[in-house]
N, C-alpha and C. Protein backbone atom coordinates (compact mmCIF):
# COMPACT_ATOMS: atom_id res chain seq x y z
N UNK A 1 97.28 144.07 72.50
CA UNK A 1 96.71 143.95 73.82
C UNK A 1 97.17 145.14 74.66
N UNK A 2 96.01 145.58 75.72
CA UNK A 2 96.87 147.02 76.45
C UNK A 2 97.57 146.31 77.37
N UNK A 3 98.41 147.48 78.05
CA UNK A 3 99.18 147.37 79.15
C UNK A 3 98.55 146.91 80.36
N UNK A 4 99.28 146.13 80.74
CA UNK A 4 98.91 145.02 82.36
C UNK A 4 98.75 145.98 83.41
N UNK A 5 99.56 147.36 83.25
CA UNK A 5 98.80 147.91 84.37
C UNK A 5 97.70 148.62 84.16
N UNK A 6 97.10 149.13 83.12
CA UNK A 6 95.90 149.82 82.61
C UNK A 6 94.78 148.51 82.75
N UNK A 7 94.95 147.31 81.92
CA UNK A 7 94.25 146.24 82.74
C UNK A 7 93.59 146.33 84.11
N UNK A 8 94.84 146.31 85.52
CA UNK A 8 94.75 146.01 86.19
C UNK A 8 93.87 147.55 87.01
N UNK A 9 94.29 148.59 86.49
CA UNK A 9 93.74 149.49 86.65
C UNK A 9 91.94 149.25 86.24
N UNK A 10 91.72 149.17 85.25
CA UNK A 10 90.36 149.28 85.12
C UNK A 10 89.16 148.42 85.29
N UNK A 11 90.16 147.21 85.97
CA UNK A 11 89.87 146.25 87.10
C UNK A 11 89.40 146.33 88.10
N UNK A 12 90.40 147.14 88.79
CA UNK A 12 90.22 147.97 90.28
C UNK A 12 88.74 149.16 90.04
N UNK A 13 88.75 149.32 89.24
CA UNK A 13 87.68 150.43 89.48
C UNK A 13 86.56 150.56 89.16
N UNK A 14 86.54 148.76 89.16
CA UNK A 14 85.12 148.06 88.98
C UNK A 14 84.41 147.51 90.09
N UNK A 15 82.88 147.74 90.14
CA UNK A 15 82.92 147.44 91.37
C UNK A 15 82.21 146.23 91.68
N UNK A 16 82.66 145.73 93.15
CA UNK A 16 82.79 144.10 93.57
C UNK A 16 81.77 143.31 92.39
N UNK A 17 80.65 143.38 92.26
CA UNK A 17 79.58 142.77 91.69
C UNK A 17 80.03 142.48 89.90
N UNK A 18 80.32 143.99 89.67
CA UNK A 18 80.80 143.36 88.38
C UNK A 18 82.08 143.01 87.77
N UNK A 19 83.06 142.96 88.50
CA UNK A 19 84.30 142.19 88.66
C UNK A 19 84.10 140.61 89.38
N UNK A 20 83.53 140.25 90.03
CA UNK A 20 82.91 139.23 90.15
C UNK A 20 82.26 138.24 88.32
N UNK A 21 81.68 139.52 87.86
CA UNK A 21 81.16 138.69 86.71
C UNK A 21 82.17 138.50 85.61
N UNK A 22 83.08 139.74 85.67
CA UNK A 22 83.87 139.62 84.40
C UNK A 22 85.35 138.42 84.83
N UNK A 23 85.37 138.38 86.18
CA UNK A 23 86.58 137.04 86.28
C UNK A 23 85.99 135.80 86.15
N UNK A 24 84.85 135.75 86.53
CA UNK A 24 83.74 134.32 85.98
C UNK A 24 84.11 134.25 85.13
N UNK A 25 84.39 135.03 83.81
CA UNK A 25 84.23 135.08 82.53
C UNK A 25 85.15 134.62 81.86
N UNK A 26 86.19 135.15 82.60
CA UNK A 26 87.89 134.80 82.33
C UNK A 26 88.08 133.41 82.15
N UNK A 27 87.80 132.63 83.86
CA UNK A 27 88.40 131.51 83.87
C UNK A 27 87.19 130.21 83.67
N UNK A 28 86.18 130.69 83.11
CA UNK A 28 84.78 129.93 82.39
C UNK A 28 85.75 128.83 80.91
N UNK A 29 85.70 127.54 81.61
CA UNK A 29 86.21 126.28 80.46
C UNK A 29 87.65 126.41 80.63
N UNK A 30 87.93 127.06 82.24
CA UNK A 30 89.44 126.28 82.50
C UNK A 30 89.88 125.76 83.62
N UNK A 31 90.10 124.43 83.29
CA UNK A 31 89.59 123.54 84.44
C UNK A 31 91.14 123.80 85.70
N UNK A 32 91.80 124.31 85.05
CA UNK A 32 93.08 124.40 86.02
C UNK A 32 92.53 125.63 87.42
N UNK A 33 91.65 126.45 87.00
CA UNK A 33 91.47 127.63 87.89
C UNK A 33 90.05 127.01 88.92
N UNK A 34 89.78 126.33 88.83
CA UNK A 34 88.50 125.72 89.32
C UNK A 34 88.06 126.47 90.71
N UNK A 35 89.22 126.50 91.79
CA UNK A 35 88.97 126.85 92.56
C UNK A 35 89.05 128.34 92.69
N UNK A 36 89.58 128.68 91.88
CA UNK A 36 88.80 130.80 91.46
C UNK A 36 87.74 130.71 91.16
N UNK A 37 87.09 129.86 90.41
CA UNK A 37 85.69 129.88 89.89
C UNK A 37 84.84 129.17 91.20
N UNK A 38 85.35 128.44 92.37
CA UNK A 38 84.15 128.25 93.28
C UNK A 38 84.49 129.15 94.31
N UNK A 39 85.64 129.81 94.00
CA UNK A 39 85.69 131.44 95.00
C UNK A 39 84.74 132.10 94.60
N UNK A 40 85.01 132.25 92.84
CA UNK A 40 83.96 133.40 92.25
C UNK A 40 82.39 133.37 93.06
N UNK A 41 82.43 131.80 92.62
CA UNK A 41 80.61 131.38 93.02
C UNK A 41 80.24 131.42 94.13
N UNK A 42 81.19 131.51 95.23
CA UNK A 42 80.85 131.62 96.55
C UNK A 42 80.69 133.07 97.02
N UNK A 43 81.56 133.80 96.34
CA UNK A 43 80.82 135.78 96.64
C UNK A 43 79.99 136.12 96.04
N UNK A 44 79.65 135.32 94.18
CA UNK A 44 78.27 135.50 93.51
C UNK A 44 76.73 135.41 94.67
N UNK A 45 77.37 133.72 95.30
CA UNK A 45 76.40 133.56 96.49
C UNK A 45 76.42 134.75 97.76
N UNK A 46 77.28 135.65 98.18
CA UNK A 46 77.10 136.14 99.06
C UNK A 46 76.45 137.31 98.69
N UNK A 47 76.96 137.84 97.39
CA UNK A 47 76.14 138.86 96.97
C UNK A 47 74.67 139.04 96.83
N UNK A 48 74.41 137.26 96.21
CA UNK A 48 72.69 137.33 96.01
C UNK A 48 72.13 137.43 97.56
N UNK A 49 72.61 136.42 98.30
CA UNK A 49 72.42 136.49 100.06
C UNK A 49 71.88 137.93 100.39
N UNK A 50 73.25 139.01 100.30
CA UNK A 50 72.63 140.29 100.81
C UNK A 50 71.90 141.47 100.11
N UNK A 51 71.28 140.68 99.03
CA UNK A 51 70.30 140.74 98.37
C UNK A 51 69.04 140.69 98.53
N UNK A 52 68.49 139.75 99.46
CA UNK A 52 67.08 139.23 99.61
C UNK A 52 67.06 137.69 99.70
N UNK A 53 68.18 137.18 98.87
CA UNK A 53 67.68 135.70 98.54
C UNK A 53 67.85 134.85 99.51
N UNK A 54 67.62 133.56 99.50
CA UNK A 54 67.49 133.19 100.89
C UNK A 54 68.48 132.10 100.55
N UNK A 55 69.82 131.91 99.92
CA UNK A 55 70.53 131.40 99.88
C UNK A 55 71.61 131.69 100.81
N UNK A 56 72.65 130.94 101.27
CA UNK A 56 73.73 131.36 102.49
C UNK A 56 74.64 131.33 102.26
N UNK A 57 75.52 132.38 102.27
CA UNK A 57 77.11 132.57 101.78
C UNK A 57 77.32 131.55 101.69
N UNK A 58 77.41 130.57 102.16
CA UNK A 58 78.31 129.82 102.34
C UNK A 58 77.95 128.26 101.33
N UNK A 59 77.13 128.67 100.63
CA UNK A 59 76.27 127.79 100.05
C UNK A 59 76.45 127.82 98.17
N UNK A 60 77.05 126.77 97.47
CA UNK A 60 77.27 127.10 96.02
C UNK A 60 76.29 126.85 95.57
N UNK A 61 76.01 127.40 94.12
CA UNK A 61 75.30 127.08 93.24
C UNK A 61 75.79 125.96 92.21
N UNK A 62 75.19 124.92 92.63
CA UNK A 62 75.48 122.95 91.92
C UNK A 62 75.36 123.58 90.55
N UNK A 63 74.55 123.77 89.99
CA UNK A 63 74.18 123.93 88.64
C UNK A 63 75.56 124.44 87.76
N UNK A 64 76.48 125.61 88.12
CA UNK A 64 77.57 125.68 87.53
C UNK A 64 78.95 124.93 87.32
N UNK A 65 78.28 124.08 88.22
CA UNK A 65 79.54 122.64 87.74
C UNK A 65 78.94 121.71 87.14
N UNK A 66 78.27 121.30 86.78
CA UNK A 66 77.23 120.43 85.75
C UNK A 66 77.35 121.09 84.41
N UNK A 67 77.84 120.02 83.64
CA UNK A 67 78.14 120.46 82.63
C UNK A 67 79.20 121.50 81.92
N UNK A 68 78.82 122.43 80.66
CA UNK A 68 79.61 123.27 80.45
C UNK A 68 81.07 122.84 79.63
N UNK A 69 81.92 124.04 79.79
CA UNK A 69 83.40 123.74 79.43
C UNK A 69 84.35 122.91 79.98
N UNK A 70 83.88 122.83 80.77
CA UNK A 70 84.96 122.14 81.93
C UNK A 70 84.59 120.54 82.21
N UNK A 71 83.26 120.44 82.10
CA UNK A 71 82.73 119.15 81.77
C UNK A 71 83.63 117.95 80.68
N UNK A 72 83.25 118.75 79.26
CA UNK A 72 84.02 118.11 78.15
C UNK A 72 85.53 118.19 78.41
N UNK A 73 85.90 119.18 79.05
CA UNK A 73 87.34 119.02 79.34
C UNK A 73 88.15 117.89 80.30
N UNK A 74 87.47 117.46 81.14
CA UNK A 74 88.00 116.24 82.19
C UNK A 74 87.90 115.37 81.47
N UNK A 75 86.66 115.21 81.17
CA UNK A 75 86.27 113.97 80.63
C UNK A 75 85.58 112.90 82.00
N UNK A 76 85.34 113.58 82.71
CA UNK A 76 84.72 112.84 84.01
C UNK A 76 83.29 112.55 83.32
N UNK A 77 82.28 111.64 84.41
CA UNK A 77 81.43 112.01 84.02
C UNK A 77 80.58 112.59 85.42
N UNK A 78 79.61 113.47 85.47
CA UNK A 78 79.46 114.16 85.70
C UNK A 78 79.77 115.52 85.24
N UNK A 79 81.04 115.73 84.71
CA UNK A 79 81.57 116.58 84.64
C UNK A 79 81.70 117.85 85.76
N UNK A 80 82.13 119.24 85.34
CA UNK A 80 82.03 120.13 86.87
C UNK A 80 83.79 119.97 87.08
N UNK A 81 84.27 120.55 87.89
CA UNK A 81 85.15 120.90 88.31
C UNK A 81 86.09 120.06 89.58
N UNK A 82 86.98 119.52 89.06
CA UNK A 82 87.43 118.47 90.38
C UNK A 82 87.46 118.94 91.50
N UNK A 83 87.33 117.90 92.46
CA UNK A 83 87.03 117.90 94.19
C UNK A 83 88.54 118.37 94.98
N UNK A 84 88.55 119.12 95.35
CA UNK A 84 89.81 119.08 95.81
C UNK A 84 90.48 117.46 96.76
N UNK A 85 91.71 118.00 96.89
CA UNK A 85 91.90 116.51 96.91
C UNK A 85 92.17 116.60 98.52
N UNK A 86 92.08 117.42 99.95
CA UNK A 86 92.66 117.06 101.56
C UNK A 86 91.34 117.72 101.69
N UNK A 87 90.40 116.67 102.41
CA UNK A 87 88.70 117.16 102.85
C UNK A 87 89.00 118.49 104.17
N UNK A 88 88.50 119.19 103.90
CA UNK A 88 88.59 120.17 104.80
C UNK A 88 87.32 120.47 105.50
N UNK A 89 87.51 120.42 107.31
CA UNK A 89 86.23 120.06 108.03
C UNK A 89 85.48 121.34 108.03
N UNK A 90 84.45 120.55 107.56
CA UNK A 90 83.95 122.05 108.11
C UNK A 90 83.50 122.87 109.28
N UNK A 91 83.25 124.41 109.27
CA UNK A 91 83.55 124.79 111.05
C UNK A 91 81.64 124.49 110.93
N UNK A 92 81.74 124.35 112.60
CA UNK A 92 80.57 124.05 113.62
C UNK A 92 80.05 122.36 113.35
N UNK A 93 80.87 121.82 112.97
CA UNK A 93 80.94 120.20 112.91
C UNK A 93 81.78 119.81 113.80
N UNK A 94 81.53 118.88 114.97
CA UNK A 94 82.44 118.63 115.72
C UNK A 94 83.38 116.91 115.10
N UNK A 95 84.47 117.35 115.53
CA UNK A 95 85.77 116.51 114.98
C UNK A 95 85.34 115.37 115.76
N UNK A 96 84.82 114.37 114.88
CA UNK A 96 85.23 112.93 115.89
C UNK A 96 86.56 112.46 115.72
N UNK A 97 86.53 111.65 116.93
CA UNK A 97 87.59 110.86 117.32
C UNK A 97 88.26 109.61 116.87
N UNK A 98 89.59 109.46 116.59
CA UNK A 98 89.89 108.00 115.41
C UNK A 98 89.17 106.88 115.90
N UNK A 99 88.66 106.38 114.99
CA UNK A 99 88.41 104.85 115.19
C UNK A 99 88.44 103.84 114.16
N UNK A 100 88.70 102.80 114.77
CA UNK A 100 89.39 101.83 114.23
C UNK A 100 90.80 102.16 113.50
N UNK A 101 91.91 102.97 114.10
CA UNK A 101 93.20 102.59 113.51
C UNK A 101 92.89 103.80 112.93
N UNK A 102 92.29 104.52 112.12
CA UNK A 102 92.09 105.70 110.91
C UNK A 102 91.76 106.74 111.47
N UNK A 103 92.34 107.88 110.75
CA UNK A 103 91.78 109.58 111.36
C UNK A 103 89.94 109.69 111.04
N UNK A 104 89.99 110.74 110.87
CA UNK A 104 88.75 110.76 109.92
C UNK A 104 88.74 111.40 109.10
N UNK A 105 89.83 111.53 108.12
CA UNK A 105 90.08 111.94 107.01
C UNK A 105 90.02 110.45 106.51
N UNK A 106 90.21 109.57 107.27
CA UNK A 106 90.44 107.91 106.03
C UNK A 106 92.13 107.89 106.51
N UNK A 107 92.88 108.80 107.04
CA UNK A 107 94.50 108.20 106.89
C UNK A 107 94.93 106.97 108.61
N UNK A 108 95.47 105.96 107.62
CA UNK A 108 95.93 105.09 108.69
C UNK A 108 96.29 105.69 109.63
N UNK A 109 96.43 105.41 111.39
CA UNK A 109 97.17 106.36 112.67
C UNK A 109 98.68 105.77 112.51
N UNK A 110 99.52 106.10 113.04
CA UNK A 110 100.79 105.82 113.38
C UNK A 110 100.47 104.09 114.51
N UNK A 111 99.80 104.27 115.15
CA UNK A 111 100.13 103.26 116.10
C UNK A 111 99.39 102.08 115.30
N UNK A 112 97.68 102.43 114.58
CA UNK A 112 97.37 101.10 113.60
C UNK A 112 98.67 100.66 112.80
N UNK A 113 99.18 101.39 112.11
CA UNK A 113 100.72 100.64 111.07
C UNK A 113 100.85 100.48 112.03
N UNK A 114 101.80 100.51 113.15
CA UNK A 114 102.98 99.95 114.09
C UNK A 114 102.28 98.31 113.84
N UNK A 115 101.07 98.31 114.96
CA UNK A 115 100.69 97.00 115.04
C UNK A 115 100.43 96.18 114.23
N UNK A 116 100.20 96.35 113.00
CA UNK A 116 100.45 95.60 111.82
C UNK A 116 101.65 95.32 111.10
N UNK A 117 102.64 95.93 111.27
CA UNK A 117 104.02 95.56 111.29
C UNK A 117 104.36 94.69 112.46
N UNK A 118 104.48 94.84 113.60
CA UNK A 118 104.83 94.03 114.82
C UNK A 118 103.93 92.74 114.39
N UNK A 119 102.72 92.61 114.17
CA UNK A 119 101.80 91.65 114.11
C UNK A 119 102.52 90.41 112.53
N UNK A 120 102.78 91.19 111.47
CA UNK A 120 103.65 90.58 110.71
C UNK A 120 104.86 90.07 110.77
N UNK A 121 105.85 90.70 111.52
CA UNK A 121 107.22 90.10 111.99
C UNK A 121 106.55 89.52 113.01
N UNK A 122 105.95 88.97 113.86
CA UNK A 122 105.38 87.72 114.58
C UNK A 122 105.28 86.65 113.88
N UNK A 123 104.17 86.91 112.60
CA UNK A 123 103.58 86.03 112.24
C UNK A 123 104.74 85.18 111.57
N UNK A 124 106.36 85.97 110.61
CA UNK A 124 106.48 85.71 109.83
C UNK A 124 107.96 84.80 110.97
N UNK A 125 108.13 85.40 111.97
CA UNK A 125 109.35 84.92 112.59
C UNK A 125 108.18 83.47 113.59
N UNK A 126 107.23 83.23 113.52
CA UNK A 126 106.64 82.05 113.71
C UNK A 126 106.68 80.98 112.92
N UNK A 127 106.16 81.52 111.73
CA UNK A 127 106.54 80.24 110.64
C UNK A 127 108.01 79.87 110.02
N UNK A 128 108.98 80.94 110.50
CA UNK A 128 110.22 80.19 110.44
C UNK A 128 110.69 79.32 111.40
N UNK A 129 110.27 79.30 112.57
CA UNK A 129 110.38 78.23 113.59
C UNK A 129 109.65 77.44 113.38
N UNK A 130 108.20 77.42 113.27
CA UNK A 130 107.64 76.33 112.69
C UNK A 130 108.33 75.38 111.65
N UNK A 131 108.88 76.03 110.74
CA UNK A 131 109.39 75.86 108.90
C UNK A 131 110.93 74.71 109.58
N UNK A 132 111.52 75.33 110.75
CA UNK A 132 112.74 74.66 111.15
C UNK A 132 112.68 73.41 111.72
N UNK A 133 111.11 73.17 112.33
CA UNK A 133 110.91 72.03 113.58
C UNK A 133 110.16 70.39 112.02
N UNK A 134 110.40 71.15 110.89
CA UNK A 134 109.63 69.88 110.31
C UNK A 134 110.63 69.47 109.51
N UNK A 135 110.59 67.70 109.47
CA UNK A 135 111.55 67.05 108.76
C UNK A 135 112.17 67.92 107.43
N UNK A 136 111.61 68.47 106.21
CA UNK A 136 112.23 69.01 105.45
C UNK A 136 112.99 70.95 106.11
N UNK A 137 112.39 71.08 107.15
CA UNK A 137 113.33 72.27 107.74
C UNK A 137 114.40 71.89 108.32
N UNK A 138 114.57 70.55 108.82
CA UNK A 138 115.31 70.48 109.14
C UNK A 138 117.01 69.53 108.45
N UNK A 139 116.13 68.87 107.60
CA UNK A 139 117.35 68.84 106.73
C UNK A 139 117.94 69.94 105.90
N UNK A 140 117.14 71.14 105.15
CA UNK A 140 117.46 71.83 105.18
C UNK A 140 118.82 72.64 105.68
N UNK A 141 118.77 72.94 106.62
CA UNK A 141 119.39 73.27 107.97
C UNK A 141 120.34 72.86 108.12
N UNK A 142 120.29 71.04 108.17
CA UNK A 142 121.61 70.33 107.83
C UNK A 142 122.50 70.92 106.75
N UNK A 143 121.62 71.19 105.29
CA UNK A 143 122.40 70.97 104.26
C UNK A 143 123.16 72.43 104.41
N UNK A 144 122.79 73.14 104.87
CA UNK A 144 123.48 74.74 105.47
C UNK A 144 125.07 74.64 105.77
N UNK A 145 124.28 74.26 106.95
CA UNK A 145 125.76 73.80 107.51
C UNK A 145 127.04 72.75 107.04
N UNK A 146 126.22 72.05 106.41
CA UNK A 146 127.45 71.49 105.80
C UNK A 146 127.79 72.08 104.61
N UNK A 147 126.85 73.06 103.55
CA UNK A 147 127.94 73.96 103.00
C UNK A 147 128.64 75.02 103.73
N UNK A 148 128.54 75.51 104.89
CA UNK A 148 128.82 76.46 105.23
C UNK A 148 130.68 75.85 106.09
N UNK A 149 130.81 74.84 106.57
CA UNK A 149 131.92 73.72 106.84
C UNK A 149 132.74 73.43 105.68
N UNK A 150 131.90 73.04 104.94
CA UNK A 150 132.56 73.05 103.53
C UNK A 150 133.98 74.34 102.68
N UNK A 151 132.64 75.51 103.12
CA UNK A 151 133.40 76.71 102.86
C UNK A 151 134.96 76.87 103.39
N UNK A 152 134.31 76.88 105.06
CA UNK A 152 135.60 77.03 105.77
C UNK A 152 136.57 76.46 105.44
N UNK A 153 136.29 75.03 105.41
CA UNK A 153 137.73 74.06 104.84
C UNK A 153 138.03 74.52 104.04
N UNK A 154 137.36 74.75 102.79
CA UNK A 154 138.22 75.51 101.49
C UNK A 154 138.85 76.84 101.60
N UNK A 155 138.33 77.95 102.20
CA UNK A 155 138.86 78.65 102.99
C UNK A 155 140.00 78.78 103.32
N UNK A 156 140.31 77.54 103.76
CA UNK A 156 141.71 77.34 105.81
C UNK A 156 142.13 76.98 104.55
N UNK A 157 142.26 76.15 103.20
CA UNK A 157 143.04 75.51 102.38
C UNK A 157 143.69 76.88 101.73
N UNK A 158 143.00 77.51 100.72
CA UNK A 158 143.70 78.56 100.25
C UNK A 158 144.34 79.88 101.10
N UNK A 159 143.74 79.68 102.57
CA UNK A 159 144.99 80.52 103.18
C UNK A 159 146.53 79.69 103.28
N UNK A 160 146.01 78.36 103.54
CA UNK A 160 147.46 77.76 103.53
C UNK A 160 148.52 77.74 102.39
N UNK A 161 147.99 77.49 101.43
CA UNK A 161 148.52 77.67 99.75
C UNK A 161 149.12 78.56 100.17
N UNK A 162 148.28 80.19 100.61
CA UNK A 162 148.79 81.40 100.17
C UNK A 162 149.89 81.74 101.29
N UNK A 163 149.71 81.10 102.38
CA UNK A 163 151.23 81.30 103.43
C UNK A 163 152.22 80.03 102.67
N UNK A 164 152.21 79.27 102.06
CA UNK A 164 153.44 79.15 101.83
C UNK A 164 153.62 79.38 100.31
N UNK A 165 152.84 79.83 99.58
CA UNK A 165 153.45 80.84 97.80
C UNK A 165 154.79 81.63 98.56
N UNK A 166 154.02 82.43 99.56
CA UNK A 166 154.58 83.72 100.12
C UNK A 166 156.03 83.43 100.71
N UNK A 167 155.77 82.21 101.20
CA UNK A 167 157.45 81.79 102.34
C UNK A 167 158.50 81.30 101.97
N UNK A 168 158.13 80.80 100.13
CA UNK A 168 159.17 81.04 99.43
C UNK A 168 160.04 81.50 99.25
């Protein structure tokens, strides 16, 4: 194989259009580079653009993710090249505003969790008062305390043992 800088050299001194085709070429059936290849396709598109065609930079060509190498390689169906994964807005779309609790990406707000936490420690410190006011809560309750009396006495006993082992 030649040298990486003679490579990179005869790279450079190709021009945009057909360096465009020969890195297509490169990363064609590898699904890790995906997004070099919808870079690629997006200057392929700008090139045809200032061309004549009446396609818009900014506009891919679907057909090169359908199917292909990269298809059999996911194993999706559809196949094509995965979606990236944080939606990025696009410009001259105006940003609406959260509603219901969620951004508009889909992520919960800070203050929707809060109130669903607060709303759960309500619910859950309700039904323990409830749980305390009914005959079996409240024997319960009883039986607490009288192990917990229990303890103590046994407790106060083996400190006493242990002050007089000691006063021996």
């Amino acid at each position: 194989m030649s040298d990486t800088k003679d490579i990179a050299a005869r790279l450079a001194a190709l021009p945009d259009a057909e360096l465009v085709t020969v890195l297509r070429a490169a990363v064609e059936g590898r699904s890790a580079f995906w997004a070099v290849r919808a870079a690629l396709d997006e200057l392929a598109g700008a090139a045809r653009a200032t061309h004549g065609s009446d396609v818009s930079p900014a506009t891919f060509d679907a057909s090169a993710y359908d199917g292909g190498a990269g298809a059999a390689a996911s194993g999706q169906v559809g196949g094509g090249f995965p979606v990236p994964s944080v939606p990025v807005q696009p410009t001259g779309i105006p940003v609406t505003p959260e509603t219901g609790g969620y951004s508009p990406s889909g992520v919960p707000t800070f203050e929707s969790v809060r109130d669903k936490v607060e709303q759960r420690f309500g619910t859950a410190q309700g039904m323990g008062e409830l749980d305390r006011q009914t005959p079996a809560g409240r024997s319960a309750d009883e039986r607490f305390a009288a192990r917990e009396k229990a303890a103590r006495e046994r407790l106060d006993q083996i400190r006493k043992s242990m002050r007089g082992k000691g006063a021996d």
